[in-house]
PDB file of N, CA and C in Angstrom:
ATOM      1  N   UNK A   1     -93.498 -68.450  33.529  1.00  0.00           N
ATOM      2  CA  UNK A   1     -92.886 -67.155  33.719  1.00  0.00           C
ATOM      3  C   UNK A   1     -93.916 -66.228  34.366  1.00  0.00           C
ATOM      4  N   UNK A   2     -93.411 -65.161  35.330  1.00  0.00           N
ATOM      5  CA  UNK A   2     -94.346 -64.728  36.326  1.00  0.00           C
ATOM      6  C   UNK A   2     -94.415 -63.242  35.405  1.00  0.00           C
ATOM      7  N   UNK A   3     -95.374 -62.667  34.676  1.00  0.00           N
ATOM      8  CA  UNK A   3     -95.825 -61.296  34.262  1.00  0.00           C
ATOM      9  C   UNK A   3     -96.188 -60.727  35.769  1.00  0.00           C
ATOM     10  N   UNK A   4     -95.612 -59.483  35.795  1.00  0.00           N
ATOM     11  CA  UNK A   4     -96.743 -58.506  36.743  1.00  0.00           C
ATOM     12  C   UNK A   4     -97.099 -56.845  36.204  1.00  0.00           C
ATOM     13  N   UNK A   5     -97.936 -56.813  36.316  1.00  0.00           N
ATOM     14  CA  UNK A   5     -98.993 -55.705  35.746  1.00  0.00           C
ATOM     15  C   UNK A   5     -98.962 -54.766  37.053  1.00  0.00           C
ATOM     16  N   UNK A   6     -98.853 -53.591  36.874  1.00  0.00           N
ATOM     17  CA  UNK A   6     -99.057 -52.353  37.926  1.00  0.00           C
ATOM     18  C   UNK A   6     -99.953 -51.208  37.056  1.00  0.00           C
ATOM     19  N   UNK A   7    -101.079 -51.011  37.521  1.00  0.00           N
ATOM     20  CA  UNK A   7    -101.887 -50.317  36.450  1.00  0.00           C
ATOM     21  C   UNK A   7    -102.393 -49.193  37.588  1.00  0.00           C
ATOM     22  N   UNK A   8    -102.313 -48.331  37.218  1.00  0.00           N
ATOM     23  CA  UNK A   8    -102.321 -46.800  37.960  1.00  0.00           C
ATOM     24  C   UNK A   8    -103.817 -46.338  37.168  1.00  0.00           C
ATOM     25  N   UNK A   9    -104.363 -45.894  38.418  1.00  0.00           N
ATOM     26  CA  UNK A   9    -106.174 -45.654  38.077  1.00  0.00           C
ATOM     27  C   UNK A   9    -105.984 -44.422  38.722  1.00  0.00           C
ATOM     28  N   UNK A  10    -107.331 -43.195  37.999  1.00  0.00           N
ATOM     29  CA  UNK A  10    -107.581 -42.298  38.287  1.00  0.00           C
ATOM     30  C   UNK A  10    -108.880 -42.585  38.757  1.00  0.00           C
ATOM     31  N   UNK A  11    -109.485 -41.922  39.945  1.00  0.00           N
ATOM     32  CA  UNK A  11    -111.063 -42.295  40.036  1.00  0.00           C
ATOM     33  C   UNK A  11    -111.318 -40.911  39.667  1.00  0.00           C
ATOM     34  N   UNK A  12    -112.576 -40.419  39.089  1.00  0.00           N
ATOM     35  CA  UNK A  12    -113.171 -39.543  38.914  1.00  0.00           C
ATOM     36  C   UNK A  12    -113.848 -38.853  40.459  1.00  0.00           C
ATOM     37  N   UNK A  13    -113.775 -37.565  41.053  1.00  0.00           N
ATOM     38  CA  UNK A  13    -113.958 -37.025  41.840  1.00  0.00           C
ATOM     39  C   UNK A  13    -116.101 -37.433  42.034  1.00  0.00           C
ATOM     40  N   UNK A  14    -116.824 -37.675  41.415  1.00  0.00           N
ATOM     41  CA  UNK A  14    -118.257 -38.236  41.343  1.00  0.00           C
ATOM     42  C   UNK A  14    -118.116 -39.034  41.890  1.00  0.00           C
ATOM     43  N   UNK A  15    -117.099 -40.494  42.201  1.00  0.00           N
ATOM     44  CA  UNK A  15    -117.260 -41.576  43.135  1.00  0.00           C
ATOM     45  C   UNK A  15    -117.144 -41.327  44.227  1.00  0.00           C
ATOM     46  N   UNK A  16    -116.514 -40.202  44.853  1.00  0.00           N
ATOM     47  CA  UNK A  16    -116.479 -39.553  46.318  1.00  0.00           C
ATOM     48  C   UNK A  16    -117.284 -39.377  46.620  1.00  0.00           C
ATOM     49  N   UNK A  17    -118.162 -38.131  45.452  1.00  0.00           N
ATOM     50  CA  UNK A  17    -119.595 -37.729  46.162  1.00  0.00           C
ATOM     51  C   UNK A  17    -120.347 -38.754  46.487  1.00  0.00           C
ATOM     52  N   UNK A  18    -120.026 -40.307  45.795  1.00  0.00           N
ATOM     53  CA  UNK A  18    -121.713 -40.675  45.830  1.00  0.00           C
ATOM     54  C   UNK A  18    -121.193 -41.486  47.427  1.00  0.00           C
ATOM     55  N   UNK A  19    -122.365 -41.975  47.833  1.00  0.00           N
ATOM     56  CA  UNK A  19    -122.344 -42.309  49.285  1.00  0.00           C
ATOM     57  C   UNK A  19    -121.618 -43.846  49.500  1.00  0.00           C
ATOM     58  N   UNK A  20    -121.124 -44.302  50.200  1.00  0.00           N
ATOM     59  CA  UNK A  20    -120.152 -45.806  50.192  1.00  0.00           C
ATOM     60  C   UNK A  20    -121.214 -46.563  50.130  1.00  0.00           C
ATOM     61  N   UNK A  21    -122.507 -46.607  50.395  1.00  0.00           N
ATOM     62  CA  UNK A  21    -123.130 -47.690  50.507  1.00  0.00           C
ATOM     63  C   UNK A  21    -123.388 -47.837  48.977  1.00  0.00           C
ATOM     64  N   UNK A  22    -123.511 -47.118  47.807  1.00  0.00           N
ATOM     65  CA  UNK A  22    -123.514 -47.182  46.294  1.00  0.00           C
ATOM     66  C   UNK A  22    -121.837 -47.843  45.522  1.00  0.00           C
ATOM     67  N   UNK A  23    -120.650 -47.133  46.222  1.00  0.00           N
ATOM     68  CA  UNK A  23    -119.331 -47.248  45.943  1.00  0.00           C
ATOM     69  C   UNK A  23    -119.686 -48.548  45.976  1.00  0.00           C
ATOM     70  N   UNK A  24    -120.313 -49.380  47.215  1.00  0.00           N
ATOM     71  CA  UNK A  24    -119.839 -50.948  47.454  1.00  0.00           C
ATOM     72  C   UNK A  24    -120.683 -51.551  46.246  1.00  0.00           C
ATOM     73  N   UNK A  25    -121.687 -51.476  45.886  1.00  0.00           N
ATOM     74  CA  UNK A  25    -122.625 -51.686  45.130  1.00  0.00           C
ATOM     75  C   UNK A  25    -121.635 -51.614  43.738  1.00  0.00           C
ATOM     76  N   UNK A  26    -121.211 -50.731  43.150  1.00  0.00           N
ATOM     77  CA  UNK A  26    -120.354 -50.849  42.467  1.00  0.00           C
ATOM     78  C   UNK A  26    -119.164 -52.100  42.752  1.00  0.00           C
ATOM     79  N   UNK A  27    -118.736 -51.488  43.272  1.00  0.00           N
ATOM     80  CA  UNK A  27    -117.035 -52.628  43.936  1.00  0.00           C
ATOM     81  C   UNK A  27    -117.577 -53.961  43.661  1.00  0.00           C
ATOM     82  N   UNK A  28    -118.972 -54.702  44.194  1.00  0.00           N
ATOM     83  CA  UNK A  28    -119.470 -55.797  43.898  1.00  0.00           C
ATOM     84  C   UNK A  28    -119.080 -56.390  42.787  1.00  0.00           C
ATOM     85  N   UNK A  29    -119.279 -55.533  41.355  1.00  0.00           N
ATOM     86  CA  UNK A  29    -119.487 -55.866  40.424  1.00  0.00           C
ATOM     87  C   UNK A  29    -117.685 -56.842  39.737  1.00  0.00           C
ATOM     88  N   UNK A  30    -117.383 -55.357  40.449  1.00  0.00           N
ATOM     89  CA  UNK A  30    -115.617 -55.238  40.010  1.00  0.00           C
ATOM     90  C   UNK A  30    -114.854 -56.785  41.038  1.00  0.00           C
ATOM     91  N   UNK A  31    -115.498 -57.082  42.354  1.00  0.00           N
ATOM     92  CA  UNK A  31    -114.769 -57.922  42.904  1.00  0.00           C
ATOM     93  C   UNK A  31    -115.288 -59.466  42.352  1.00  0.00           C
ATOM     94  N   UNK A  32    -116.554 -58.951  41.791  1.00  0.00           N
ATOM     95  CA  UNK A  32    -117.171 -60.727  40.787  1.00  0.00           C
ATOM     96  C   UNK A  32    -116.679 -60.616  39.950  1.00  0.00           C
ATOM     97  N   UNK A  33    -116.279 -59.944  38.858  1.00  0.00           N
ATOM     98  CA  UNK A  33    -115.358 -60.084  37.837  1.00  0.00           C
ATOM     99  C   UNK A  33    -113.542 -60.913  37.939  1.00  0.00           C
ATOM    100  N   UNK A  34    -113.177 -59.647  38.803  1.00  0.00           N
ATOM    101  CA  UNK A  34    -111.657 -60.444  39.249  1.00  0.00           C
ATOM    102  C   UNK A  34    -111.684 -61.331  39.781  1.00  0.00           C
ATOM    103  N   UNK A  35    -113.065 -62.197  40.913  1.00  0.00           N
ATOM    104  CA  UNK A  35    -112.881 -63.556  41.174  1.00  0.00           C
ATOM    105  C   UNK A  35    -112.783 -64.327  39.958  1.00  0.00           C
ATOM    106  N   UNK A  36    -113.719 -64.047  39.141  1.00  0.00           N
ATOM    107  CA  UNK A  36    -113.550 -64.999  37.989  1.00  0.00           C
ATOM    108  C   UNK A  36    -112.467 -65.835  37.612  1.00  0.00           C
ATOM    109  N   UNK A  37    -110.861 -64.800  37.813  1.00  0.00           N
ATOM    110  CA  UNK A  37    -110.204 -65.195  37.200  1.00  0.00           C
ATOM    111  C   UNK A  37    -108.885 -65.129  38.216  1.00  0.00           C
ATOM    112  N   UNK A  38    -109.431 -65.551  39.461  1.00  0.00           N
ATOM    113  CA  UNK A  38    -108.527 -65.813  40.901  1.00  0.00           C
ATOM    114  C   UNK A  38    -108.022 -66.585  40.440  1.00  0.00           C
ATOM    115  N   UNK A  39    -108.333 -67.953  39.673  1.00  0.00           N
ATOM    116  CA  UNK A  39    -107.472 -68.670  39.962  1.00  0.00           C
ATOM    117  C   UNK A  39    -106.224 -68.674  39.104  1.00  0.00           C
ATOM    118  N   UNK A  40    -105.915 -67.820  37.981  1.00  0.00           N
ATOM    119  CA  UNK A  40    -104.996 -67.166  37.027  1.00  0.00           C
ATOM    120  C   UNK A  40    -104.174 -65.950  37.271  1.00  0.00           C
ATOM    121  N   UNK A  41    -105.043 -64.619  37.739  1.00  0.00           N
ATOM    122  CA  UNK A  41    -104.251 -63.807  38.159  1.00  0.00           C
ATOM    123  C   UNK A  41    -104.628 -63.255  39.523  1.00  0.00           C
ATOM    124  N   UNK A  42    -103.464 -63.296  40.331  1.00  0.00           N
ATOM    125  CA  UNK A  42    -103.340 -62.715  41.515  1.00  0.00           C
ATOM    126  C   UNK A  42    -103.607 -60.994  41.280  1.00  0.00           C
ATOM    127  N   UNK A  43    -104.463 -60.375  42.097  1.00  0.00           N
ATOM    128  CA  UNK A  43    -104.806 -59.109  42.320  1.00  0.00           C
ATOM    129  C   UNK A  43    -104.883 -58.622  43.597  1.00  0.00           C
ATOM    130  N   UNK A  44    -104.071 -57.638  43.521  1.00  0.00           N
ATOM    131  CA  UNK A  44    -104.014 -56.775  44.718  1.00  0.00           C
ATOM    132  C   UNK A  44    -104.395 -55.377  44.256  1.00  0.00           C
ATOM    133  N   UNK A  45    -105.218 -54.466  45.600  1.00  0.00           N
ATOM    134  CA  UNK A  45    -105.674 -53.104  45.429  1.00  0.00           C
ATOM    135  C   UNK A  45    -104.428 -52.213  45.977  1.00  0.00           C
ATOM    136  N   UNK A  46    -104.180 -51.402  45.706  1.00  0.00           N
ATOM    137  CA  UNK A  46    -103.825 -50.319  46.827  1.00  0.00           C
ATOM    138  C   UNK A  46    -104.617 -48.746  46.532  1.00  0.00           C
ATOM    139  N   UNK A  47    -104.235 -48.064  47.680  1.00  0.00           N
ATOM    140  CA  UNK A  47    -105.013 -46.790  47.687  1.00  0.00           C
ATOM    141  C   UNK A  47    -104.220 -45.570  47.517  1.00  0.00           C
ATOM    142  N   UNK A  48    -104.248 -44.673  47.078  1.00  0.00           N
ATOM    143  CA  UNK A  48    -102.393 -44.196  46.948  1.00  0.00           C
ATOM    144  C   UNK A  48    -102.898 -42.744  46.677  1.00  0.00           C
ATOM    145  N   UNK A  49    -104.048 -42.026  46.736  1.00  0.00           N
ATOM    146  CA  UNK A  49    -104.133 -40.593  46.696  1.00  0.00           C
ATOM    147  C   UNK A  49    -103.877 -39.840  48.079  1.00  0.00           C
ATOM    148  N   UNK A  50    -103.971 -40.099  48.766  1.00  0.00           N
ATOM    149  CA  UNK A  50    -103.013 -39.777  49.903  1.00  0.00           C
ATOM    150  C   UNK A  50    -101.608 -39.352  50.165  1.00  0.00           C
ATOM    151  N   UNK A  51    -100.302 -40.357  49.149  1.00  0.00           N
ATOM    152  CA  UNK A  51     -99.314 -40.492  48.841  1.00  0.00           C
ATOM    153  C   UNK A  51     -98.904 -39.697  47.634  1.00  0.00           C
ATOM    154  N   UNK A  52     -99.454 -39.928  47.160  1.00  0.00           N
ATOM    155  CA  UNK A  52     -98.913 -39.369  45.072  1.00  0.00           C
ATOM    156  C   UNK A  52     -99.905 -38.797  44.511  1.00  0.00           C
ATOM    157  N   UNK A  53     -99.703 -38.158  43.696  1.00  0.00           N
ATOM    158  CA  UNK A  53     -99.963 -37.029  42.875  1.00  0.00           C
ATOM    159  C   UNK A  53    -100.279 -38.008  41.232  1.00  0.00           C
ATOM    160  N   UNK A  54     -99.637 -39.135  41.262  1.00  0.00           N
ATOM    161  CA  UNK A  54     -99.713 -39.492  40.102  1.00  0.00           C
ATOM    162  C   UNK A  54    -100.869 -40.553  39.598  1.00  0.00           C
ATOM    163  N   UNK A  55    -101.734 -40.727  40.396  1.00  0.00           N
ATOM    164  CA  UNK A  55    -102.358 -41.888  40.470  1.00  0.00           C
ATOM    165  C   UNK A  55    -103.482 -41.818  41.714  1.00  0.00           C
ATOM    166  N   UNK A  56    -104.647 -41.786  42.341  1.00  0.00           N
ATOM    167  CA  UNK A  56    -105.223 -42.283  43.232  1.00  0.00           C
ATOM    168  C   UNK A  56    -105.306 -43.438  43.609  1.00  0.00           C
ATOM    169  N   UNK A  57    -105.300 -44.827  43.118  1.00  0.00           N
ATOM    170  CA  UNK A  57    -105.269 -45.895  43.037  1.00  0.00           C
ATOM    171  C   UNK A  57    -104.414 -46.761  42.162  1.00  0.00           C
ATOM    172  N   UNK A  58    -103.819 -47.604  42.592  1.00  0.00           N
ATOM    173  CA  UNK A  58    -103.258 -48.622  41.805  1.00  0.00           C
ATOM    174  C   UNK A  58    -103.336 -50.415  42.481  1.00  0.00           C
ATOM    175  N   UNK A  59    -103.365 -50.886  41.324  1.00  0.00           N
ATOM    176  CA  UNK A  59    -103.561 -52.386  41.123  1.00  0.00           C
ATOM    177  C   UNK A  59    -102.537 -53.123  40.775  1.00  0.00           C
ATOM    178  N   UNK A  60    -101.844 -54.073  41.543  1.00  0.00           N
ATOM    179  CA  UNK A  60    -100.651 -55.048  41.010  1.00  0.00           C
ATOM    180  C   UNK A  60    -101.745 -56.179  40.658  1.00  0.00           C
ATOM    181  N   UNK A  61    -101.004 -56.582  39.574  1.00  0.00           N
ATOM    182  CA  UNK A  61    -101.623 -57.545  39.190  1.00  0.00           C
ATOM    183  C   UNK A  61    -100.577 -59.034  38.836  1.00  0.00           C
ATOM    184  N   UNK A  62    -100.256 -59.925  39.319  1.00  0.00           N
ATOM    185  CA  UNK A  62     -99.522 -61.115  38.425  1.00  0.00           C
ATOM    186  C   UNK A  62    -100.127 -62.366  38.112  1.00  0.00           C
ATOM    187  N   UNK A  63     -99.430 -62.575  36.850  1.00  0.00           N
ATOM    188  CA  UNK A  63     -99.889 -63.924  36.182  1.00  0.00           C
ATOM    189  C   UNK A  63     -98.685 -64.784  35.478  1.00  0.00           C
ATOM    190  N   UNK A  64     -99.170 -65.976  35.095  1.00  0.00           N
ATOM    191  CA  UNK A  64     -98.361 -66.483  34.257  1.00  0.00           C
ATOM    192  C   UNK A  64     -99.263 -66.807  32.840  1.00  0.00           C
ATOM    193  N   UNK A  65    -100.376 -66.121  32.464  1.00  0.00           N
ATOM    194  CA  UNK A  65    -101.431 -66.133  31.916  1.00  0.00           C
ATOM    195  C   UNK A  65    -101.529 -64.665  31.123  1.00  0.00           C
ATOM    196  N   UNK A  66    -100.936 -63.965  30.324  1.00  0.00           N
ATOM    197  CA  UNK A  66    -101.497 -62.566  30.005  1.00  0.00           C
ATOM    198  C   UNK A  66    -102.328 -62.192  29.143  1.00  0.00           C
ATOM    199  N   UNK A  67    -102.889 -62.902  28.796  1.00  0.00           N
ATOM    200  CA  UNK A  67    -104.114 -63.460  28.220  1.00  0.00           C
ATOM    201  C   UNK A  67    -105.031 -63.503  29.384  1.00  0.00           C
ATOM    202  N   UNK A  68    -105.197 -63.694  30.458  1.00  0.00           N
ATOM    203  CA  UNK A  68    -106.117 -64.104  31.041  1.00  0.00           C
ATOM    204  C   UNK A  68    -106.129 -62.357  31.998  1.00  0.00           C
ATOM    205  N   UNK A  69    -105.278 -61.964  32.054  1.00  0.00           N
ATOM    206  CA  UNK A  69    -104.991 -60.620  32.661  1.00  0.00           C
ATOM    207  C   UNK A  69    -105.620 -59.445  31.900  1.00  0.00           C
ATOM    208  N   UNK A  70    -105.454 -60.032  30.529  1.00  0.00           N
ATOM    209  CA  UNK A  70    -106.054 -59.117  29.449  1.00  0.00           C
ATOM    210  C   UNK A  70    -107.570 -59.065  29.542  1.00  0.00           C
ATOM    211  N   UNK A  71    -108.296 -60.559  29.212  1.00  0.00           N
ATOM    212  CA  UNK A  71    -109.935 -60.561  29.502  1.00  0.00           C
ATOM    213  C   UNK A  71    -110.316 -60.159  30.726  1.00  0.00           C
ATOM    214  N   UNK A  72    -109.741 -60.403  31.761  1.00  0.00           N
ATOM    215  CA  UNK A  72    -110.105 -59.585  33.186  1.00  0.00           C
ATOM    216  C   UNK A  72    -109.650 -58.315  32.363  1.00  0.00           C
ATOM    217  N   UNK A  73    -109.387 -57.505  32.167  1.00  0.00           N
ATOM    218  CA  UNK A  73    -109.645 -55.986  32.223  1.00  0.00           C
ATOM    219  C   UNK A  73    -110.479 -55.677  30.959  1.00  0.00           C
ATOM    220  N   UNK A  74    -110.710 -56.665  30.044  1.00  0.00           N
ATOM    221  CA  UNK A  74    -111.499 -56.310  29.092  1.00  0.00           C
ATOM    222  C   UNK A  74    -113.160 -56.078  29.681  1.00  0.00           C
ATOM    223  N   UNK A  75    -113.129 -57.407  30.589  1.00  0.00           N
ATOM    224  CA  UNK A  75    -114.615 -56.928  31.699  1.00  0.00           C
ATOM    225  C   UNK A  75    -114.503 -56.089  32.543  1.00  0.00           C
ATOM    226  N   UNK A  76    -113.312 -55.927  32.823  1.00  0.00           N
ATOM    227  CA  UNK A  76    -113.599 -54.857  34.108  1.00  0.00           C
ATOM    228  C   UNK A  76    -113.859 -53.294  33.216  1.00  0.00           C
ATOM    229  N   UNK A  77    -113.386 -52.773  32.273  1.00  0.00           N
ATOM    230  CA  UNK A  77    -113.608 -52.121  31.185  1.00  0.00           C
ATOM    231  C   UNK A  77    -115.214 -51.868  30.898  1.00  0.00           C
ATOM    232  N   UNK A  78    -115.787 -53.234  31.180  1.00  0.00           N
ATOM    233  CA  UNK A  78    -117.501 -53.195  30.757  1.00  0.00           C
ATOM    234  C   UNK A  78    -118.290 -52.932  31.824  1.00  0.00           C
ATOM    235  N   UNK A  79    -117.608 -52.743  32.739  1.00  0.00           N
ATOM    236  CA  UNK A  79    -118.557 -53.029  33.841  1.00  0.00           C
ATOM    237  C   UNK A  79    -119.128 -51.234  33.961  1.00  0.00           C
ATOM    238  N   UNK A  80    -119.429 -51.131  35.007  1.00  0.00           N
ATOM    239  CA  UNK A  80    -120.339 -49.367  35.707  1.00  0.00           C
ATOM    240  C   UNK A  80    -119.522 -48.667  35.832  1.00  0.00           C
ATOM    241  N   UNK A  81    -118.889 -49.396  37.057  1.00  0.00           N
ATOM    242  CA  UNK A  81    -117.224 -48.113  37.641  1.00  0.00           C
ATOM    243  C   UNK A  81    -117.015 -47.437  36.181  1.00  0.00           C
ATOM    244  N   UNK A  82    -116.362 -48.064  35.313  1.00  0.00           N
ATOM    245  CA  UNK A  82    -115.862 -47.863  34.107  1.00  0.00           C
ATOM    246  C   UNK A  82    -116.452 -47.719  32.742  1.00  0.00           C
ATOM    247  N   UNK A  83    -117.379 -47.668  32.927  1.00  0.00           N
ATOM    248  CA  UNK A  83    -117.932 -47.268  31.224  1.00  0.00           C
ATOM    249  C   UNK A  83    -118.546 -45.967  31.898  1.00  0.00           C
ATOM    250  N   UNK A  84    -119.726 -45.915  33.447  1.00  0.00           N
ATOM    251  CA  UNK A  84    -119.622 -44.600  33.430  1.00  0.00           C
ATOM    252  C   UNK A  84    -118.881 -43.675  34.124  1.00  0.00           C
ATOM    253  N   UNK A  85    -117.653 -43.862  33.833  1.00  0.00           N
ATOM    254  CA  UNK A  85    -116.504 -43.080  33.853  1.00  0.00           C
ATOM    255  C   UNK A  85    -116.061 -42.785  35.277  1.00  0.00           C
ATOM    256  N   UNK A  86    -116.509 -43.673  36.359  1.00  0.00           N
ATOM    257  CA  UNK A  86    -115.616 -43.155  37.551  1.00  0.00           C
ATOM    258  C   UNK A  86    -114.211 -43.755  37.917  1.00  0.00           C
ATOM    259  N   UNK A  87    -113.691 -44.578  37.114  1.00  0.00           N
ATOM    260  CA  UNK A  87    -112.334 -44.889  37.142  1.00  0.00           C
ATOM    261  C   UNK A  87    -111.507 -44.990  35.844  1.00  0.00           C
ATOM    262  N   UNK A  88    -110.886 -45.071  35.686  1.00  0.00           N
ATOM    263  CA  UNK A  88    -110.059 -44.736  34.475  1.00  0.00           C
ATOM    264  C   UNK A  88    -108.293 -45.122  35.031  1.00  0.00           C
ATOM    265  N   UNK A  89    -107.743 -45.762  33.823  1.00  0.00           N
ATOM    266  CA  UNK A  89    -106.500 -46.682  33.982  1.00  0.00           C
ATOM    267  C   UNK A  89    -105.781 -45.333  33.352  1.00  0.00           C
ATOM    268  N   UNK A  90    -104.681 -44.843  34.246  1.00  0.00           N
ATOM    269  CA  UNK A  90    -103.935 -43.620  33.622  1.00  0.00           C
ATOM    270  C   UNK A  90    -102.287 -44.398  32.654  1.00  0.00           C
ATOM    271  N   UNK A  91    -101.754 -45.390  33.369  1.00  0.00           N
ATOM    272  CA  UNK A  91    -100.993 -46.120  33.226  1.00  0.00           C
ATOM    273  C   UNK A  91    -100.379 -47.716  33.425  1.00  0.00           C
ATOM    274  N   UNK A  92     -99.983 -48.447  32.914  1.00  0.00           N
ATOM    275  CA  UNK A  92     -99.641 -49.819  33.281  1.00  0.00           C
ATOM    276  C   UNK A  92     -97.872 -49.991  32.713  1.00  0.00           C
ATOM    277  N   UNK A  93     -97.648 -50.265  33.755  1.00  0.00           N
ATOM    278  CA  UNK A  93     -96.301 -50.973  34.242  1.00  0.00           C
ATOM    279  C   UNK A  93     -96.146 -52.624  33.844  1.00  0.00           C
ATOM    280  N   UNK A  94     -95.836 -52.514  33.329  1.00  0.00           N
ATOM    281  CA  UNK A  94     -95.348 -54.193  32.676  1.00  0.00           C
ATOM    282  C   UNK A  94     -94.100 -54.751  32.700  1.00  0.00           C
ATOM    283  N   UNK A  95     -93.728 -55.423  34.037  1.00  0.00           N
ATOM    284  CA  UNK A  95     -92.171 -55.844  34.055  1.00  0.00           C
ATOM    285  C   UNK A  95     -92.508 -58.264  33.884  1.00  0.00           C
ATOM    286  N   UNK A  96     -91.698 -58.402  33.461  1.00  0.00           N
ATOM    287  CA  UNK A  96     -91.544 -60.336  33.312  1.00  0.00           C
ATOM    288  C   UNK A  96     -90.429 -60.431  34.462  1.00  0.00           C
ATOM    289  N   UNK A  97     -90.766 -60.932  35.796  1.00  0.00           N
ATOM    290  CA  UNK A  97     -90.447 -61.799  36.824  1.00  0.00           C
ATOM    291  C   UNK A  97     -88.627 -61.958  36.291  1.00  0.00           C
ATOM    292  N   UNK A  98     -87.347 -62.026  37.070  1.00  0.00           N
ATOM    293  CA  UNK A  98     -86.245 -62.396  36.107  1.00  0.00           C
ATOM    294  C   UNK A  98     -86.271 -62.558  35.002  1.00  0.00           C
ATOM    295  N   UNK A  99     -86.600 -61.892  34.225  1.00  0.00           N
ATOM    296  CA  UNK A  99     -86.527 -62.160  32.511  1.00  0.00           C
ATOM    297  C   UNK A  99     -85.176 -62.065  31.953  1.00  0.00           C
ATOM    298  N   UNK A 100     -84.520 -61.658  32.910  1.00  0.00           N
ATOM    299  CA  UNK A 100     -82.546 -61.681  32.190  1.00  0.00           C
ATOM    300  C   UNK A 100     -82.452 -62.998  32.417  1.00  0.00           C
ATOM    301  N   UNK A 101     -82.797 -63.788  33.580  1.00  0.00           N
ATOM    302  CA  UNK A 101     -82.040 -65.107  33.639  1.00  0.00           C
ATOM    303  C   UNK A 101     -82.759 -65.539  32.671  1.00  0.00           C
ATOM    304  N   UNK A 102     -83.949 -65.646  32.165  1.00  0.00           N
ATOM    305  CA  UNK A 102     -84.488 -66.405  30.844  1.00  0.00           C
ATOM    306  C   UNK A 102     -83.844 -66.237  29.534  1.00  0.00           C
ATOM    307  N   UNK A 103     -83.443 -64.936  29.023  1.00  0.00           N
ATOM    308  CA  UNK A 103     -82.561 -64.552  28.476  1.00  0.00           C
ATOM    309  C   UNK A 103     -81.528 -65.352  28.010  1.00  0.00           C
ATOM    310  N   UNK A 104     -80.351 -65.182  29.052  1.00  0.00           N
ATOM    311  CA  UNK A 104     -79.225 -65.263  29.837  1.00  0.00           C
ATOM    312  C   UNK A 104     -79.173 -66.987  29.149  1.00  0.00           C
ATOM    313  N   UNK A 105     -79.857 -67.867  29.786  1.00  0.00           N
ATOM    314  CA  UNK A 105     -79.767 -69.795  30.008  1.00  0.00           C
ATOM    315  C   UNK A 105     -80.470 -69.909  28.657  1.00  0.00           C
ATOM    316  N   UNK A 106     -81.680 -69.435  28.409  1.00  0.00           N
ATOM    317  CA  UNK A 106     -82.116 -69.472  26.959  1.00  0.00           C
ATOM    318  C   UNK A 106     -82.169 -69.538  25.901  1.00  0.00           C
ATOM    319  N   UNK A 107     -81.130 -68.075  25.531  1.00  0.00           N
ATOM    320  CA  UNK A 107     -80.759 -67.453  24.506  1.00  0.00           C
ATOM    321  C   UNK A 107     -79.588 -67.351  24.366  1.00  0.00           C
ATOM    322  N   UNK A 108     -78.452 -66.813  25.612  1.00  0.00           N
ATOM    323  CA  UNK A 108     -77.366 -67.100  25.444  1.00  0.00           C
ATOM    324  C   UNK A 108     -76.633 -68.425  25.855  1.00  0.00           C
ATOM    325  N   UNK A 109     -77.384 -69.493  26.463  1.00  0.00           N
ATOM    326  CA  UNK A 109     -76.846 -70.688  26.595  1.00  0.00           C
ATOM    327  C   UNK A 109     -75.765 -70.471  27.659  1.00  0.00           C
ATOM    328  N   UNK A 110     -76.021 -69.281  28.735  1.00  0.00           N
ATOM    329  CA  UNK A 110     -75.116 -69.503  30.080  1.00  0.00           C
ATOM    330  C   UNK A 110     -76.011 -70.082  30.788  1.00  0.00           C
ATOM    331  N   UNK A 111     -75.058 -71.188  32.202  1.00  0.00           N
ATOM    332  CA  UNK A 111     -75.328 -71.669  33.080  1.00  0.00           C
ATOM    333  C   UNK A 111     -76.489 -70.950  34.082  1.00  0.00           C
ATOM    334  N   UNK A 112     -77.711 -71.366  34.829  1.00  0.00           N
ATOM    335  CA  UNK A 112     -78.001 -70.864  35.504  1.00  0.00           C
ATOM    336  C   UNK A 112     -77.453 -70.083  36.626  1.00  0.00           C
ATOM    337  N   UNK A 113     -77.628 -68.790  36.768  1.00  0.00           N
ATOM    338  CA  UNK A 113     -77.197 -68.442  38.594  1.00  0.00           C
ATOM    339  C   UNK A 113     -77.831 -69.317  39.626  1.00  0.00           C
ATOM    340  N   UNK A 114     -76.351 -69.425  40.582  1.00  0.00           N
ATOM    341  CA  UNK A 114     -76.421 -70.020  41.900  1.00  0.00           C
ATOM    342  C   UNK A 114     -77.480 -69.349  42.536  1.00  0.00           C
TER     343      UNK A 114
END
């Protein structure tokens, strides 16, 4: 079953100031972590303070693993960006891939949809 995670990040206005060649230095840390666990959950960035008001950044995330979605953010949690406080998770979106048809054939014992 396919989980996907949409987790809405605030960056703290201090990661602007500091200069990109430090940002990347950071990002390093954050893109060795989520390799870790490439081969479990798919991660995508987007950039979204431009767009919305509600969020500067957000992250889709899917797995069939949420457990494994969980320890990736438990490190990403430990890492610099985030303990000293230039990003911060404002919200997460948690929808299960068709979860009615699982339901549906599962639980109520109807036929799959065509």
């Amino acid at each position: 079953m396919n989980h996907c995670f949409v987790v809405l990040l605030e960056v703290h206005h201090s990661w602007l100031a500091m200069p990109r060649e430090s940002r990347r230095d950071y990002a390093a840390e954050l893109y060795a972590i989520i390799g870790k666990y490439d081969s479990t959950v798919h991660v995508r960035y987007f950039d979204a303070d431009a767009f919305s008001g509600k969020c500067t950044d957000f992250v889709v995330c899917e797995t069939s693993d949420p457990m494994a979605y969980h320890c990736m953010w438990e490190e990403l949690k430990d890492s610099k960006a985030y303990s000293e406080g230039y990003y911060r998770i404002k919200d997460v979106i948690y929808g299960i891939q068709n979860a009615y048809q699982a339901y549906e054939t599962g639980v109520l014992g109807m036929a799959p949809e065509i």
